[in-house]
N, C-alpha and C. Protein backbone atom coordinates (compact mmCIF):
# COMPACT_ATOMS: atom_id res chain seq x y z
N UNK A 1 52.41 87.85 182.57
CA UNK A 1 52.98 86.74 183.31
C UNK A 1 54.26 86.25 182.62
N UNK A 2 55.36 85.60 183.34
CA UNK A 2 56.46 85.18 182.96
C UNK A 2 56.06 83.87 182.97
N UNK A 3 56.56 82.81 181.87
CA UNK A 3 57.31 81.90 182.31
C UNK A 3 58.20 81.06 182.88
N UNK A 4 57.70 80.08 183.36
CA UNK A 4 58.76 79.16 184.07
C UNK A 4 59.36 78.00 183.17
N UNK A 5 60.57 78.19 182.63
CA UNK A 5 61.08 77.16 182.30
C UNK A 5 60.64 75.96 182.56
N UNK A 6 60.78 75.32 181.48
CA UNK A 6 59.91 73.77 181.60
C UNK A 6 61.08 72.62 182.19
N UNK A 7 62.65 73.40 181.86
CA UNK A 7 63.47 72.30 182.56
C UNK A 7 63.74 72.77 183.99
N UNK A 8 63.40 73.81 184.50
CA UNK A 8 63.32 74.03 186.09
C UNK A 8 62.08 72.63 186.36
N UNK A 9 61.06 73.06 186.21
CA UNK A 9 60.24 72.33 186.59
C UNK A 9 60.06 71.03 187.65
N UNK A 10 61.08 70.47 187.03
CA UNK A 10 61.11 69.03 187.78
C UNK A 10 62.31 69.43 188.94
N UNK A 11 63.66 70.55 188.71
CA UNK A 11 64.18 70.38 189.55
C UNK A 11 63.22 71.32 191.16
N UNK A 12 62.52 72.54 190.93
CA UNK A 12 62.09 73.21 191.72
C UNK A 12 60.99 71.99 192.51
N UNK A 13 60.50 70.76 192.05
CA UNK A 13 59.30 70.05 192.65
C UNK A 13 59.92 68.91 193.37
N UNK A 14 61.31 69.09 193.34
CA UNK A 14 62.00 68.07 194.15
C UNK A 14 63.31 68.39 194.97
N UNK A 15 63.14 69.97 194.88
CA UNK A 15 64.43 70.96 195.93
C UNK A 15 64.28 70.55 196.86
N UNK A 16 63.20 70.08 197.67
CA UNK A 16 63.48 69.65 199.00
C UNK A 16 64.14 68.15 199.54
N UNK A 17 65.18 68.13 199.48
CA UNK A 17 65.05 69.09 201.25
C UNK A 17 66.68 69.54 200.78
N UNK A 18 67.23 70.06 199.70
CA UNK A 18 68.64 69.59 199.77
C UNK A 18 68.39 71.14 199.49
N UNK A 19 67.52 71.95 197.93
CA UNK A 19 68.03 73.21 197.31
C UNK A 19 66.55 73.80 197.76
N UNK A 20 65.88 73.69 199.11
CA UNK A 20 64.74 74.48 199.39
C UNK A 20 64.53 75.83 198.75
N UNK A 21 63.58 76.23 198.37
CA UNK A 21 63.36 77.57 197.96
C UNK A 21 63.16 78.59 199.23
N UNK A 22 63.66 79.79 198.69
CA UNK A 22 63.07 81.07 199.82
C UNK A 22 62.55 81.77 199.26
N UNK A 23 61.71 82.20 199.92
CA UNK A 23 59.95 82.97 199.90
C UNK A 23 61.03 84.28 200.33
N UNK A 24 60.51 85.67 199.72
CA UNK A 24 60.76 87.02 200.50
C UNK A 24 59.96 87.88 200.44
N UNK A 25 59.59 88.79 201.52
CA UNK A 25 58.77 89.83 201.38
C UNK A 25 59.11 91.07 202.00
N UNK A 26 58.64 91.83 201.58
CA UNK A 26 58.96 93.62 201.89
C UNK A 26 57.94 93.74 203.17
N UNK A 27 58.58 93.91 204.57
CA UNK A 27 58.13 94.05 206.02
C UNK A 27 57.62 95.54 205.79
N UNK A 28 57.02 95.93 206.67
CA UNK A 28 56.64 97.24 206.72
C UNK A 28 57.87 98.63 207.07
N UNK A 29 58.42 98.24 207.86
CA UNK A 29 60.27 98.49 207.87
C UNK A 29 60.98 98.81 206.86
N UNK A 30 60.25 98.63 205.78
CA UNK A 30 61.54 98.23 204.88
C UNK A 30 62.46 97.15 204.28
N UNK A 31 62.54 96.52 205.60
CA UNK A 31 63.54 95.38 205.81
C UNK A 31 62.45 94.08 204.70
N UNK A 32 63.57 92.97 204.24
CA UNK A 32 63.32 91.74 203.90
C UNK A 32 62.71 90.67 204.53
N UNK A 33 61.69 90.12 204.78
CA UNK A 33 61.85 88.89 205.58
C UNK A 33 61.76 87.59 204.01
N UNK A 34 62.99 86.58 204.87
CA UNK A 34 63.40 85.58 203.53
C UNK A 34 63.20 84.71 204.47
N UNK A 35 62.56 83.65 204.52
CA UNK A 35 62.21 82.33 205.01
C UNK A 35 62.46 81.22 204.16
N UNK A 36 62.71 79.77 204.44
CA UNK A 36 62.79 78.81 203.22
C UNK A 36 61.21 78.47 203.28
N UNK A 37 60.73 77.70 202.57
CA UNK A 37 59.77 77.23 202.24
C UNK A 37 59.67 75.94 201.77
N UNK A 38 60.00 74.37 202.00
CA UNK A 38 60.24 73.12 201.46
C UNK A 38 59.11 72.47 201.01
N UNK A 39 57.97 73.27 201.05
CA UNK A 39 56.64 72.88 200.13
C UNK A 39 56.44 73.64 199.00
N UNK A 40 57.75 73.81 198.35
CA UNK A 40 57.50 75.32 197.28
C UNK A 40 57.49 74.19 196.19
N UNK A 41 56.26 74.36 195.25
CA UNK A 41 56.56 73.74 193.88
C UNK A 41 55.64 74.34 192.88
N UNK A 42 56.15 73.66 191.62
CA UNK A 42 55.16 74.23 189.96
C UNK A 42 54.12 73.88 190.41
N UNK A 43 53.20 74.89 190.38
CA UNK A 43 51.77 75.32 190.27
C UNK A 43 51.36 75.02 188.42
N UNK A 44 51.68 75.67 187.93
CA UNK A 44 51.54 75.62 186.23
C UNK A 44 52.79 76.69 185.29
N UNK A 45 52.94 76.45 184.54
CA UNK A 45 54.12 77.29 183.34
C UNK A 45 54.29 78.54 184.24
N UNK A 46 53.89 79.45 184.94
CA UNK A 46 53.95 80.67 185.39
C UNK A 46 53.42 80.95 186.45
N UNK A 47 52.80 79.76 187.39
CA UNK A 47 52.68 80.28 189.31
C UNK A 47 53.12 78.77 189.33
N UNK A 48 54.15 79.28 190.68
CA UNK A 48 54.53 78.86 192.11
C UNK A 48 53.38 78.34 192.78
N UNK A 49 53.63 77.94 193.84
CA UNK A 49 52.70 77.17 194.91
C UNK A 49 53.90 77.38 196.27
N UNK A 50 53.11 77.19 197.57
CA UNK A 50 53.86 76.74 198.61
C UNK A 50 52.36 76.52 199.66
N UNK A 51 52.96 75.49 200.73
CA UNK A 51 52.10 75.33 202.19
C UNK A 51 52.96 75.94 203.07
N UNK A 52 51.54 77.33 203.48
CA UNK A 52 51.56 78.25 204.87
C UNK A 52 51.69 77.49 205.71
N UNK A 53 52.48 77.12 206.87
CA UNK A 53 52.00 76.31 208.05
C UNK A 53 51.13 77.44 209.10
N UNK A 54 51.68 78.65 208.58
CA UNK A 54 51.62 79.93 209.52
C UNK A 54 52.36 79.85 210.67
N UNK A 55 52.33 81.02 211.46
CA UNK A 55 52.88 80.91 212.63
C UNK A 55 54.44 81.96 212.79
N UNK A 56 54.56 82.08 211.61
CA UNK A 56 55.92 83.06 211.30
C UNK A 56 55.53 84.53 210.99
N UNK A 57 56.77 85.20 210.71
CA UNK A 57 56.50 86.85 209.85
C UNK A 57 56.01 87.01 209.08
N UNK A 58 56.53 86.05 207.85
CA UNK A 58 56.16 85.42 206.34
C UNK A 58 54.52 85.35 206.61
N UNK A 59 54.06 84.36 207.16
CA UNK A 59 52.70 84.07 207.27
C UNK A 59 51.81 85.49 207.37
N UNK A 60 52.30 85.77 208.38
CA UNK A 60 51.98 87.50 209.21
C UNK A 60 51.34 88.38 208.04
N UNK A 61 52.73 88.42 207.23
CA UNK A 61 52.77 89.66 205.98
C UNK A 61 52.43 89.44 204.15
N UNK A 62 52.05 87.82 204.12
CA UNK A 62 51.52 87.58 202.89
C UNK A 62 50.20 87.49 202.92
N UNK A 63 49.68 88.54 202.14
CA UNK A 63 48.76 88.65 202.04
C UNK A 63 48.07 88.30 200.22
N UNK A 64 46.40 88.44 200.35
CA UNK A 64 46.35 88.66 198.88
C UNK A 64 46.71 89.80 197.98
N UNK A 65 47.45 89.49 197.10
CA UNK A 65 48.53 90.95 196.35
C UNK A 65 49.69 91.23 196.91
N UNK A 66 50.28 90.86 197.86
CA UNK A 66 51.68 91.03 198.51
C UNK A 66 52.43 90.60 197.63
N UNK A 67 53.74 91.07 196.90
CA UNK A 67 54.40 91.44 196.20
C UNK A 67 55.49 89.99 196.62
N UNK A 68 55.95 88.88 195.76
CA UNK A 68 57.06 88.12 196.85
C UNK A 68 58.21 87.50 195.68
N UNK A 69 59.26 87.29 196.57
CA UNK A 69 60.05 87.20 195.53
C UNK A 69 60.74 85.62 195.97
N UNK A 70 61.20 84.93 194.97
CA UNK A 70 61.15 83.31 195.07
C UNK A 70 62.57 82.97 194.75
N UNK A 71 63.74 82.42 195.54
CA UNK A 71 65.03 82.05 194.90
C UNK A 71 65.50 80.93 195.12
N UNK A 72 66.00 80.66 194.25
CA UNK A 72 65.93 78.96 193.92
C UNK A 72 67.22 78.71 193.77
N UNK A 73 68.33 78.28 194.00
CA UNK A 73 69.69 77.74 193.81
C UNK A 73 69.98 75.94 193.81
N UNK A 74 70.26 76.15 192.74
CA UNK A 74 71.25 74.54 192.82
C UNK A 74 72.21 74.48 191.84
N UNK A 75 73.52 74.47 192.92
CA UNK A 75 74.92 74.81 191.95
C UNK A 75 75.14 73.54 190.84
N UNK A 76 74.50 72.31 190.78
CA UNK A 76 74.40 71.22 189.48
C UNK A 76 73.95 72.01 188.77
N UNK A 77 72.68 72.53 188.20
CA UNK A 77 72.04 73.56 187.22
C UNK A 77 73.55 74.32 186.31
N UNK A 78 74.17 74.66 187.71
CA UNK A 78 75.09 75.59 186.80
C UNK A 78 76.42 74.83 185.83
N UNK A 79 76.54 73.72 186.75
CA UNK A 79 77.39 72.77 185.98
C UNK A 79 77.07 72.30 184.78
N UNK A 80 75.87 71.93 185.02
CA UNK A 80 74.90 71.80 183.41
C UNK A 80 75.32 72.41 182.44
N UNK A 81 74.79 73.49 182.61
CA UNK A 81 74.78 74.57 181.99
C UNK A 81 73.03 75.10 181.27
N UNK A 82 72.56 74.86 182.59
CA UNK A 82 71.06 75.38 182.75
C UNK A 82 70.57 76.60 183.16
N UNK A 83 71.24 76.83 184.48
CA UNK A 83 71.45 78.00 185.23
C UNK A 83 72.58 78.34 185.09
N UNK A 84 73.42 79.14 184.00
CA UNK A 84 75.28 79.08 184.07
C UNK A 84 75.70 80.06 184.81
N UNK A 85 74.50 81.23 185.37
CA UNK A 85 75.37 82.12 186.70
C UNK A 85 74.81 81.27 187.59
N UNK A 86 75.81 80.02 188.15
CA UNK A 86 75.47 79.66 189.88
C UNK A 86 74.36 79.59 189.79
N UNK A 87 73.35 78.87 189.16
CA UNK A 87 72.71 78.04 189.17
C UNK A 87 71.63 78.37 189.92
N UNK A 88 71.47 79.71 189.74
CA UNK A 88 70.09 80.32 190.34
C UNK A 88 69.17 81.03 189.67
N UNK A 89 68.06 81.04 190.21
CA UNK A 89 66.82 81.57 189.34
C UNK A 89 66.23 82.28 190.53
N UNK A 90 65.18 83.61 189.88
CA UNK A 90 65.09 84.18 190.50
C UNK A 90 63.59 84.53 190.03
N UNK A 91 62.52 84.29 190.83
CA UNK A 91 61.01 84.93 190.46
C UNK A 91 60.37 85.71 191.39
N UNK A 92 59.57 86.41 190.53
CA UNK A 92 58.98 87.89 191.38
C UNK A 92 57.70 87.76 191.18
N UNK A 93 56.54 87.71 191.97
CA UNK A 93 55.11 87.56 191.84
C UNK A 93 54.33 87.93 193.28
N UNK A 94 53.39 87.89 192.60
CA UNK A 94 51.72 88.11 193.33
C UNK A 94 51.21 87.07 194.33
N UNK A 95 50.90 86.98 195.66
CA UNK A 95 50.70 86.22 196.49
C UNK A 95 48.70 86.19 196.30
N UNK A 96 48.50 84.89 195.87
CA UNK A 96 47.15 84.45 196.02
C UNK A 96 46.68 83.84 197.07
N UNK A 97 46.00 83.83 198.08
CA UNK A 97 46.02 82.75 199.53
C UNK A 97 44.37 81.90 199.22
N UNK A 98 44.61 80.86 199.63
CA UNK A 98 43.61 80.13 199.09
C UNK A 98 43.36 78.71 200.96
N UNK A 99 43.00 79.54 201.47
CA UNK A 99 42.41 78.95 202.87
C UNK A 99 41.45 77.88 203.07
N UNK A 100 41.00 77.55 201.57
CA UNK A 100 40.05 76.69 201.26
C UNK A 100 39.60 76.60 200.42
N UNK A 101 39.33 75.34 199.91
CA UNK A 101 38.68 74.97 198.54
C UNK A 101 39.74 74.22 197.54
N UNK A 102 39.43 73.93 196.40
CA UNK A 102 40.08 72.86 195.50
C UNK A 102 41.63 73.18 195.58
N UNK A 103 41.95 74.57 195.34
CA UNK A 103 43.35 74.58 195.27
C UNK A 103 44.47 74.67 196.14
N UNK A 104 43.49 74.71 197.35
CA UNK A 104 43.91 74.41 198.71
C UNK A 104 44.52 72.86 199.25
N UNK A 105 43.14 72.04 198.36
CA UNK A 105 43.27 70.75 198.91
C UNK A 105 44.60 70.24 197.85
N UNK A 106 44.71 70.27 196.66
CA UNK A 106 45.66 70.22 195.49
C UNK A 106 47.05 70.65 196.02
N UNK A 107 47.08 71.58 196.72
CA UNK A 107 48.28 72.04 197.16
C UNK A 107 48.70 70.68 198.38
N UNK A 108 47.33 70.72 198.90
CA UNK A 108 48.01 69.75 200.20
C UNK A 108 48.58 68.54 199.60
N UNK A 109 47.46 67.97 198.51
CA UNK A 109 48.12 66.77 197.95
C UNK A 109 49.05 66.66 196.57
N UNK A 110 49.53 67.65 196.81
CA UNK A 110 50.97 67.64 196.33
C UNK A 110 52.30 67.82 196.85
N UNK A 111 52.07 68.03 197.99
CA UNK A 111 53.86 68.26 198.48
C UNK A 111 54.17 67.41 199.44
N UNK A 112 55.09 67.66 199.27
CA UNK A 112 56.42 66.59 199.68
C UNK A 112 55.84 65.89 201.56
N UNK A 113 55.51 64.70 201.67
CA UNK A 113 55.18 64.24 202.86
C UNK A 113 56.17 64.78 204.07
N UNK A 114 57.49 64.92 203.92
CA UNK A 114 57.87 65.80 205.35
C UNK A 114 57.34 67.08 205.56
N UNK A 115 56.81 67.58 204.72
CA UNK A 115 55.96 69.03 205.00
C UNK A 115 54.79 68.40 205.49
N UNK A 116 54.51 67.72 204.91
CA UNK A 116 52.81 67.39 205.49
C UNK A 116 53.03 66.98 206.77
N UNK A 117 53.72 66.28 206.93
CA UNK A 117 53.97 65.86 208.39
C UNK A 117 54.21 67.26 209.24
N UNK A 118 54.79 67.87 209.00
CA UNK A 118 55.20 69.53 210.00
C UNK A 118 53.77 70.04 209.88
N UNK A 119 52.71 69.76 209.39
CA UNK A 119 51.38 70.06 209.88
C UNK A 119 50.25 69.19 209.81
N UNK A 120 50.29 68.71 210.82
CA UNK A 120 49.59 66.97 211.01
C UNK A 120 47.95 67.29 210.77
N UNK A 121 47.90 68.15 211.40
CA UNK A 121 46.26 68.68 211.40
C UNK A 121 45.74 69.77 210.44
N UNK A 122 46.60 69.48 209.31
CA UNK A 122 46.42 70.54 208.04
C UNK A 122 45.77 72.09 207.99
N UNK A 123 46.56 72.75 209.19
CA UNK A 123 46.05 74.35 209.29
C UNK A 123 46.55 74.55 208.62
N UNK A 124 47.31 74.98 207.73
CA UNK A 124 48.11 75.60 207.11
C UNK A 124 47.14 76.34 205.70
N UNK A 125 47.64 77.19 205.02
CA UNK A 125 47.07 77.67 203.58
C UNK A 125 47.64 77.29 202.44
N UNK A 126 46.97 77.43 201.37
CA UNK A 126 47.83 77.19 199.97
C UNK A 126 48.19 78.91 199.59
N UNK A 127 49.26 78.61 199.05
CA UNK A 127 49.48 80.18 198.47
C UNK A 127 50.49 80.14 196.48
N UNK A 128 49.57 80.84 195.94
CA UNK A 128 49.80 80.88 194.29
C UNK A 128 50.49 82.22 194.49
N UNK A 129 51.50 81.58 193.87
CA UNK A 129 52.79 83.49 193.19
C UNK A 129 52.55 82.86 191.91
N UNK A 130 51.44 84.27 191.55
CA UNK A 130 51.48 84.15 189.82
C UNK A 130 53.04 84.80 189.56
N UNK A 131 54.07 84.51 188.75
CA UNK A 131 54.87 84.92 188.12
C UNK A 131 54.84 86.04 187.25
N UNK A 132 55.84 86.97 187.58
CA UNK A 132 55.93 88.27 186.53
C UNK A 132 57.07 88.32 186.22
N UNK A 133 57.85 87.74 186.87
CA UNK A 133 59.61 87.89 185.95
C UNK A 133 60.01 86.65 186.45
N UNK A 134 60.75 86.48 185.40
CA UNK A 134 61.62 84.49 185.97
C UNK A 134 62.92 85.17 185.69
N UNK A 135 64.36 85.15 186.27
CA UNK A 135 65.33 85.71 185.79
C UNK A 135 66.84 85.09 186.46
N UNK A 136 67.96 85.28 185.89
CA UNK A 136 69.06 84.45 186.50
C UNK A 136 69.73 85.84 187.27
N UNK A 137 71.13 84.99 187.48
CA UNK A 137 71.27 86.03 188.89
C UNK A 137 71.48 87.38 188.36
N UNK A 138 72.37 87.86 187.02
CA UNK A 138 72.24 88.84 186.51
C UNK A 138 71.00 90.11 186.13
N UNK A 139 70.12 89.48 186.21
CA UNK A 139 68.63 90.19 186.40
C UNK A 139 67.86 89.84 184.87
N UNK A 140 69.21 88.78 183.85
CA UNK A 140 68.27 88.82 182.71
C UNK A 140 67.30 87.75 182.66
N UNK A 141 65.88 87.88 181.89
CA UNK A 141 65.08 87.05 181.71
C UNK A 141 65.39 84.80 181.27
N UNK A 142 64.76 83.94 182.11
CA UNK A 142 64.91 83.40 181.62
C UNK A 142 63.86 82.98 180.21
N UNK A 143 64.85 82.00 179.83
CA UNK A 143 63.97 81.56 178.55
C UNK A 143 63.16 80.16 178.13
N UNK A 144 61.65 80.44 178.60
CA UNK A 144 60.69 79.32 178.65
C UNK A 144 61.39 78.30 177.15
């Protein structure tokens, strides 16, 4: 497992609604599907979190073990000098789906109330990307 930077942290749990994250996955095609995701936040040091509403491709094709990749931009980072390529990060992980039970409900009561609101009647899933690479735009590792 990779780490997630501990000073991402706070910015990835409050991207929404300005530096949303996008979710991507490998279609059967070949092709990419990249969706945003504005319920994406720290799970722990090394998984992601997001709320499925379902109803999309994304939903369709994440499965348990589906391969997904997570990109995060916010050009302040780079001004910092946090993220100094453009202020992006880049993670690659394992899709866990969790349809029910504690980390389901944890997920719900953690994100951001305009997501909750886009699913009033809480169908939606929790989904864990354990982390295997955290990296900037160059492809090198970041550093927890």
């Amino acid at each position: 497992m990779a780490k997630i930077p501990q000073v991402l942290w706070e910015h990835i749990n409050t991207a929404f609604p300005v530096h949303v994250c996008l979710i991507g996955v490998a279609l059967p095609n070949g092709f990419a599907q990249v969706t945003p995701k504005g319920s994406t936040m720290m799970w722990d040091g090394d998984t992601l979190a997001y709320w499925d509403r379902g109803g999309g491709t994304t939903h369709e094709h994440v499965k348990d073990g589906t391969k997904v990749t997570v990109y995060f931009r916010k050009s302040e980072l780079r001004e910092s000098g946090i993220l100094p390529l453009g202020g992006i990060a880049r993670f690659y992980g394992t899709a866990a789906l969790h349809n029910e039970g504690p980390v389901r409900e944890e997920v719900w009561e953690r994100m951001v109330e305009p997501e909750k609101e886009r699913d009033p009647d809480k169908q939606g899933r929790a989904v864990l990307i354990h982390i295997e690479r955290a990296e900037d735009l160059r492809g090198n590792p970041l550093m927890a």
